[in-house]
PDB file of N, CA and C in Angstrom:
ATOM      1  N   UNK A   1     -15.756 -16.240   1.123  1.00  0.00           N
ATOM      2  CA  UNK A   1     -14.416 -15.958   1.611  1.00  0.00           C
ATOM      3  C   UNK A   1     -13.965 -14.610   1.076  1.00  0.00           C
ATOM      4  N   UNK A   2     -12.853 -14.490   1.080  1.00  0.00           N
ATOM      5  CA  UNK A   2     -12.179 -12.873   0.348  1.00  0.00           C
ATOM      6  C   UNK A   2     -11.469 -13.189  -0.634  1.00  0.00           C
ATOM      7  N   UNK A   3     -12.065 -12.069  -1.467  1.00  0.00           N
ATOM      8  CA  UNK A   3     -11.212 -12.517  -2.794  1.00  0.00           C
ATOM      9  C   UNK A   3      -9.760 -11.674  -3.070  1.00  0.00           C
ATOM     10  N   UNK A   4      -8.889 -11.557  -3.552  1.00  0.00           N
ATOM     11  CA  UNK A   4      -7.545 -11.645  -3.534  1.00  0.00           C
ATOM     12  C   UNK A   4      -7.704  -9.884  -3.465  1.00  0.00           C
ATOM     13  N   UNK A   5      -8.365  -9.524  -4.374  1.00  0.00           N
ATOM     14  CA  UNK A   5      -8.343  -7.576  -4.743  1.00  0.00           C
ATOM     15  C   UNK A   5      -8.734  -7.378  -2.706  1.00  0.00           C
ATOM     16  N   UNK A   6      -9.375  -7.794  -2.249  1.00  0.00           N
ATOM     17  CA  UNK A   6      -9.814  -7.732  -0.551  1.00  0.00           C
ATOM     18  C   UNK A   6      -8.744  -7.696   0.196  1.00  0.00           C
ATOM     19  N   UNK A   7      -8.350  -8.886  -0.143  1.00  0.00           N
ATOM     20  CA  UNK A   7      -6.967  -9.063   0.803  1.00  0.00           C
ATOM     21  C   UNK A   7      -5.436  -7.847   0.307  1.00  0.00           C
ATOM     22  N   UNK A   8      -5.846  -7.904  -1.114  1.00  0.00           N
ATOM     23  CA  UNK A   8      -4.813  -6.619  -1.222  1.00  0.00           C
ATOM     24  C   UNK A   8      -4.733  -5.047  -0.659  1.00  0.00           C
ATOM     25  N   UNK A   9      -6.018  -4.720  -0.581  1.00  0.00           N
ATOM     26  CA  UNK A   9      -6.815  -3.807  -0.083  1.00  0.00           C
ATOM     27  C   UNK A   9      -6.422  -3.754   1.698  1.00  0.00           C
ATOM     28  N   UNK A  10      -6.629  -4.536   1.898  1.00  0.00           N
ATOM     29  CA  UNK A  10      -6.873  -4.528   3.560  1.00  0.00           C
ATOM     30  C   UNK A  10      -5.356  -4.474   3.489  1.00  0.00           C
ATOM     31  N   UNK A  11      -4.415  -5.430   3.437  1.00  0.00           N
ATOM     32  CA  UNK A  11      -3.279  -5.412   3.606  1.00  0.00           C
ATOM     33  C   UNK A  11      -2.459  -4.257   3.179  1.00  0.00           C
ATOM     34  N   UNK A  12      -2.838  -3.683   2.027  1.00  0.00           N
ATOM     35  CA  UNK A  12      -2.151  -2.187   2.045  1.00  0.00           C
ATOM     36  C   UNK A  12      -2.709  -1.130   3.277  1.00  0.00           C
ATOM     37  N   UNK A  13      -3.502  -1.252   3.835  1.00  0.00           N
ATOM     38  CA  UNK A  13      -4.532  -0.345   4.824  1.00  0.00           C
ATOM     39  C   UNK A  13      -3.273  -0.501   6.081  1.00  0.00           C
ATOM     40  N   UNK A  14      -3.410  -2.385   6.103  1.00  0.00           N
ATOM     41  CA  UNK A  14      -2.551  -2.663   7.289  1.00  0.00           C
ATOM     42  C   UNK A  14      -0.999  -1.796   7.033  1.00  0.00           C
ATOM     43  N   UNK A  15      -0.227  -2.075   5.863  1.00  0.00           N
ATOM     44  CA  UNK A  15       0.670  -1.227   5.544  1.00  0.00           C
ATOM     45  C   UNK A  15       1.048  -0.022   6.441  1.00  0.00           C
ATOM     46  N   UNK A  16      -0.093   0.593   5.682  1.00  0.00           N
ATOM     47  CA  UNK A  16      -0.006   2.137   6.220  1.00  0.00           C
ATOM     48  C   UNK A  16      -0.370   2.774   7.513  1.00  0.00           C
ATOM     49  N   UNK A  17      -0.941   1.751   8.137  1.00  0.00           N
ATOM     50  CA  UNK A  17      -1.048   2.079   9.943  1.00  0.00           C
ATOM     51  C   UNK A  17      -0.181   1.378  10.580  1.00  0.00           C
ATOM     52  N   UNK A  18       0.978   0.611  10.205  1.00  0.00           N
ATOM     53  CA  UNK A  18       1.762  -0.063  10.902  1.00  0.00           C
ATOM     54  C   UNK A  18       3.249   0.719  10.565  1.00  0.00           C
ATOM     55  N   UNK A  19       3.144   1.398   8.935  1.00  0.00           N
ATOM     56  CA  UNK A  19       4.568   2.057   9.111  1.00  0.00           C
ATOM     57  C   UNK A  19       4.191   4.024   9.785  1.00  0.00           C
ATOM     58  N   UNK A  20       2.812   4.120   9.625  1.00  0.00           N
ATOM     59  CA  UNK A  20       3.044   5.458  10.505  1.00  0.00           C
ATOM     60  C   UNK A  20       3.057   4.932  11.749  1.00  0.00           C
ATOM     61  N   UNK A  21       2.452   4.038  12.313  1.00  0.00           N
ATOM     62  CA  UNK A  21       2.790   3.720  13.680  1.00  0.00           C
ATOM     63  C   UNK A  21       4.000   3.697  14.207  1.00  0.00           C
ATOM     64  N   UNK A  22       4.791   3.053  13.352  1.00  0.00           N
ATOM     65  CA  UNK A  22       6.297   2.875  13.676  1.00  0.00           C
ATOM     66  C   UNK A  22       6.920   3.960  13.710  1.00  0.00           C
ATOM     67  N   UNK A  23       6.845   4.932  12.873  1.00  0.00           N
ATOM     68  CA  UNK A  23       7.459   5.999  12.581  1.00  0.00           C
ATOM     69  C   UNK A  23       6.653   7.374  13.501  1.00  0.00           C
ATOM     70  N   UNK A  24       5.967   6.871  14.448  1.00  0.00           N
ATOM     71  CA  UNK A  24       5.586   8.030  15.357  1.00  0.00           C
ATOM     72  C   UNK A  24       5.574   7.565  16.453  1.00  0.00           C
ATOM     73  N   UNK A  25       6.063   6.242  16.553  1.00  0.00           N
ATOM     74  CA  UNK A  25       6.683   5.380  18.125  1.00  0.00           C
ATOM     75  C   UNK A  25       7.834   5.885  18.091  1.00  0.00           C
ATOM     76  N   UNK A  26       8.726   5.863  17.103  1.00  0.00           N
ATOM     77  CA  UNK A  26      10.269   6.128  17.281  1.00  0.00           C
ATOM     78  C   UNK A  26      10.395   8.081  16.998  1.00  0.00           C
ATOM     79  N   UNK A  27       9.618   8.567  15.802  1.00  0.00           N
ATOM     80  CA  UNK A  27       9.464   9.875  16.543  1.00  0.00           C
ATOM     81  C   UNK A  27       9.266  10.059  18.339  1.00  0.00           C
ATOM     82  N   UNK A  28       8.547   9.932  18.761  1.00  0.00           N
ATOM     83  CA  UNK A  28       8.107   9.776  20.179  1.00  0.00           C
ATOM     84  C   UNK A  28      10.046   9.843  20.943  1.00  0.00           C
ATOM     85  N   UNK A  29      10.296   9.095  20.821  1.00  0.00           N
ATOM     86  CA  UNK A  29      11.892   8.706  21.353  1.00  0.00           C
ATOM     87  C   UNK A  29      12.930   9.726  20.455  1.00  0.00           C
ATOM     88  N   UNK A  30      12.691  10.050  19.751  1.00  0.00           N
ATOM     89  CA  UNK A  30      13.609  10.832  19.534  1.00  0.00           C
ATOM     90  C   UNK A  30      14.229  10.646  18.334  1.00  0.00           C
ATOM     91  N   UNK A  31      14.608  11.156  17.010  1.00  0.00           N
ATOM     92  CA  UNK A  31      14.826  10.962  15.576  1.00  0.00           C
ATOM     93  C   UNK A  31      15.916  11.849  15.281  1.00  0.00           C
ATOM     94  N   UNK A  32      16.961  11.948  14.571  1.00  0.00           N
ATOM     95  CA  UNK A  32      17.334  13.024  13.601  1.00  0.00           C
ATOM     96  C   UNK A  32      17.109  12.790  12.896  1.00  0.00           C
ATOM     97  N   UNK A  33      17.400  14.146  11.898  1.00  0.00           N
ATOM     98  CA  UNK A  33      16.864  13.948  10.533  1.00  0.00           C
ATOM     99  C   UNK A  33      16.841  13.329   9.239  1.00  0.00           C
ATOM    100  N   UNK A  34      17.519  12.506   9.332  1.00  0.00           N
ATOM    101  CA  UNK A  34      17.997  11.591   8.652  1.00  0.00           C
ATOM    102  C   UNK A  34      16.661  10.165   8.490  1.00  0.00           C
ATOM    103  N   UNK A  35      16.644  10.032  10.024  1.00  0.00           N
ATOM    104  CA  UNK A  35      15.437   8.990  10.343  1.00  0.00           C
ATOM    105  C   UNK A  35      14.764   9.486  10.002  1.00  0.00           C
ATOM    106  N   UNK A  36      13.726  10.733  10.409  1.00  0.00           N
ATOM    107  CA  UNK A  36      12.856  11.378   9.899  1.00  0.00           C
ATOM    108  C   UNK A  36      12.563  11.366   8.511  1.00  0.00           C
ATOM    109  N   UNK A  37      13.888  11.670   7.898  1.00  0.00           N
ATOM    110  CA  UNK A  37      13.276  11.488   6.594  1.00  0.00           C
ATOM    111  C   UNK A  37      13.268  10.316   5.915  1.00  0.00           C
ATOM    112  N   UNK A  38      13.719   8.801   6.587  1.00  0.00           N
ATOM    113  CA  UNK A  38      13.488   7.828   6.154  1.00  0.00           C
ATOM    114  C   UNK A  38      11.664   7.138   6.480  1.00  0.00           C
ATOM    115  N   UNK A  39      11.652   8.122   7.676  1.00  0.00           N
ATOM    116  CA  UNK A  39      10.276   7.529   8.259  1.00  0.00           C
ATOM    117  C   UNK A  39       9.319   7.788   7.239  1.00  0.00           C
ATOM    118  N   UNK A  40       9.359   9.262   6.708  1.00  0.00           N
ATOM    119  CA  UNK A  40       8.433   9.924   5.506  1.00  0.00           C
ATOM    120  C   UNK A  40       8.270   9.119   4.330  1.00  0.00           C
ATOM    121  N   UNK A  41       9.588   8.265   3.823  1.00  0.00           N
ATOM    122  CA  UNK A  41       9.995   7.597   3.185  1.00  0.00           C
ATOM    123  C   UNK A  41       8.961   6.505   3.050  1.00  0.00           C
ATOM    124  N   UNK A  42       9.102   6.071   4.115  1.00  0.00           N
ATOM    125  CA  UNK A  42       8.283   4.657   4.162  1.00  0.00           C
ATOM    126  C   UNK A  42       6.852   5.300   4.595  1.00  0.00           C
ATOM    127  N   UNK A  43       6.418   6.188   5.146  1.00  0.00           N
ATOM    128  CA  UNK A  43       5.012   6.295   5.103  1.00  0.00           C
ATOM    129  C   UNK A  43       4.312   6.893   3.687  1.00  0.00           C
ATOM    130  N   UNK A  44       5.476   7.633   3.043  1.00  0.00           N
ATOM    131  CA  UNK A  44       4.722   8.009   1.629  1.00  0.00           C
ATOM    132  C   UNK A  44       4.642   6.460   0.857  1.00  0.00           C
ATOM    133  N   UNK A  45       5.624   5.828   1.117  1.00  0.00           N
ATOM    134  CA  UNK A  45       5.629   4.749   0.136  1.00  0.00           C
ATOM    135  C   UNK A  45       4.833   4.043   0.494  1.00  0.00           C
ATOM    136  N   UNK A  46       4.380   3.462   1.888  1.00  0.00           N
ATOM    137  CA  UNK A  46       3.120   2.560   2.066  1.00  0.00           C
ATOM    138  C   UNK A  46       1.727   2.944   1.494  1.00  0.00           C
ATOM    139  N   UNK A  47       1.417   4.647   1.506  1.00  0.00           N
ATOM    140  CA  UNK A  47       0.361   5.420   1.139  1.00  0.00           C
ATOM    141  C   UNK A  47      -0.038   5.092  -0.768  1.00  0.00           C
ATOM    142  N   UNK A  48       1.905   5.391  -1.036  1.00  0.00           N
ATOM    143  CA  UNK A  48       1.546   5.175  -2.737  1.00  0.00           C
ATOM    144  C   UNK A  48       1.244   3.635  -3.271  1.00  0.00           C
ATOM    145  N   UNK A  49       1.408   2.629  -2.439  1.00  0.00           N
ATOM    146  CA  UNK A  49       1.196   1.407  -2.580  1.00  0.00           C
ATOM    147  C   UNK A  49      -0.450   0.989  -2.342  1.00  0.00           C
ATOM    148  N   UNK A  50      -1.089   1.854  -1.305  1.00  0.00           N
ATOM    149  CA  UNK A  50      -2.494   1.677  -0.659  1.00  0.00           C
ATOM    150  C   UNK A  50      -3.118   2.504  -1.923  1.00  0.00           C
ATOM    151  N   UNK A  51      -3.002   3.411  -2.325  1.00  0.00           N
ATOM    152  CA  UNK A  51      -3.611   3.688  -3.710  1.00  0.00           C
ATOM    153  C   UNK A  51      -3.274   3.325  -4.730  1.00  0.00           C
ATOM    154  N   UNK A  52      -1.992   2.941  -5.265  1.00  0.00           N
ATOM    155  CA  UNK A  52      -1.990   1.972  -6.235  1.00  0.00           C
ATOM    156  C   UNK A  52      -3.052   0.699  -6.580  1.00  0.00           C
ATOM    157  N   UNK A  53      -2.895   0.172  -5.330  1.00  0.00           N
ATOM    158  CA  UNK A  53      -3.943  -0.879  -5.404  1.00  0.00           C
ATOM    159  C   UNK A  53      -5.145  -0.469  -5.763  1.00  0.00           C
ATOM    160  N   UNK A  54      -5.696   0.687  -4.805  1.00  0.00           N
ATOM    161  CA  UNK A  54      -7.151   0.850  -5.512  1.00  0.00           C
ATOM    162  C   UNK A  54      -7.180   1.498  -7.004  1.00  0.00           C
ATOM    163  N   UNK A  55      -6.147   2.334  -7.484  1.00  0.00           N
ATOM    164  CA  UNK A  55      -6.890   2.555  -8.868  1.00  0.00           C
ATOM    165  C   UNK A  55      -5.974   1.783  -9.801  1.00  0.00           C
ATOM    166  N   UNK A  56      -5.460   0.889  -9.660  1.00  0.00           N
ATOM    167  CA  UNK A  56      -4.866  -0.062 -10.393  1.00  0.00           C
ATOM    168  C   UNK A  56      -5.898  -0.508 -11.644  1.00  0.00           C
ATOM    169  N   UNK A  57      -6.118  -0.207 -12.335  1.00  0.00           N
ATOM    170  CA  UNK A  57      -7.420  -0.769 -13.462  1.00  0.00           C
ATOM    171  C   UNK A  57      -6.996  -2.609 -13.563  1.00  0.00           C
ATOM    172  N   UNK A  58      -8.082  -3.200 -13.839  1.00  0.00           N
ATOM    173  CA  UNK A  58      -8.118  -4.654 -13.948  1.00  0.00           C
ATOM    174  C   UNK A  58      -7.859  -4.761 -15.084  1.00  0.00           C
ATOM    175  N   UNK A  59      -6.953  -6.125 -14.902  1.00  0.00           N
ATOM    176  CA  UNK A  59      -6.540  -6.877 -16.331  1.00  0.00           C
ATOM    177  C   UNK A  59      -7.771  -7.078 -17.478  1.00  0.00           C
ATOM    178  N   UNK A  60      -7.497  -6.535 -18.383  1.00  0.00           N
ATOM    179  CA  UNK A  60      -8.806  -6.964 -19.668  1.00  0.00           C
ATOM    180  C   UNK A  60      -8.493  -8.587 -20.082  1.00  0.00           C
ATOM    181  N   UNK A  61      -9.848  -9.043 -19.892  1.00  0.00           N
ATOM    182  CA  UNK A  61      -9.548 -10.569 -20.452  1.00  0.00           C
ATOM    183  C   UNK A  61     -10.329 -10.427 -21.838  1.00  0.00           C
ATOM    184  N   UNK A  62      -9.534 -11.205 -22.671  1.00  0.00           N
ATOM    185  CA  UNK A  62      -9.601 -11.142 -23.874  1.00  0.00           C
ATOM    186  C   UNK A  62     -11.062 -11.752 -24.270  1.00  0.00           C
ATOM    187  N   UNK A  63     -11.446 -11.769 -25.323  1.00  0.00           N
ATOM    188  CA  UNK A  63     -12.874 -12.595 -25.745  1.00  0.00           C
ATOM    189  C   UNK A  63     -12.948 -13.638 -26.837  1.00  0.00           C
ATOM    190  N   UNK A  64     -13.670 -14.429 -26.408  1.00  0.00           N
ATOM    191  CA  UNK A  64     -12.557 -15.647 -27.032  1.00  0.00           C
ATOM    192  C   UNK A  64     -13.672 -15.429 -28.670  1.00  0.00           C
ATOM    193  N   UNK A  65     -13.075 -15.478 -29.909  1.00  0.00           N
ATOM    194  CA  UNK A  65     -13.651 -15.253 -30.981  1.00  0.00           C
ATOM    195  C   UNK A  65     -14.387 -16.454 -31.891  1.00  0.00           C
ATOM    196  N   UNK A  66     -15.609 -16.121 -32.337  1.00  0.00           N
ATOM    197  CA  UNK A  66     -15.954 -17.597 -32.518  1.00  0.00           C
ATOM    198  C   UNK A  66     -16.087 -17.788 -34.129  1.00  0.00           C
ATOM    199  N   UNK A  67     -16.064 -18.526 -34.758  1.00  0.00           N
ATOM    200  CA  UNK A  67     -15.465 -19.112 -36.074  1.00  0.00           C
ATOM    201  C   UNK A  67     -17.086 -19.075 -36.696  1.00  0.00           C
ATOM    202  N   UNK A  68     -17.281 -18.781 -37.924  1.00  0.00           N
ATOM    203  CA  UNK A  68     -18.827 -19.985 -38.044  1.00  0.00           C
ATOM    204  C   UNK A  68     -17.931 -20.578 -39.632  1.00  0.00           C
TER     205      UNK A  68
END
């Protein structure tokens, strides 16, 4: 199956082709600048979220210490 880092991965991907999509459908129709710069908004922010994920370093799991 997919493991969770997969599904985070893909789903940030999805992110970022669904808010530039949006934001170059409604460019298309017509924006001021205001929208425009909300659109940037949300496409930088989906972008910084899609790389977050990948260089996010993994949680260190501790090692469990053994007694003698």
């Amino acid at each position: 199956m997919f493991s969770s880092k997969e599904l985070a991965e893909w789903g940030s991907a999805l992110l970022v082709f669904a808010s530039g999509g949006m934001a170059g459908h409604y460019a298309s129709m017509g924006m001021t600048p205001v929208q425009w710069a909300g659109a940037a908004a949300a496409v930088l922010g989906s972008v910084t979220v899609a790389v977050a994920i990948r260089v996010w370093p993994a949680p260190v799991k501790a090692k469990r210490q053994e007694q003698d």
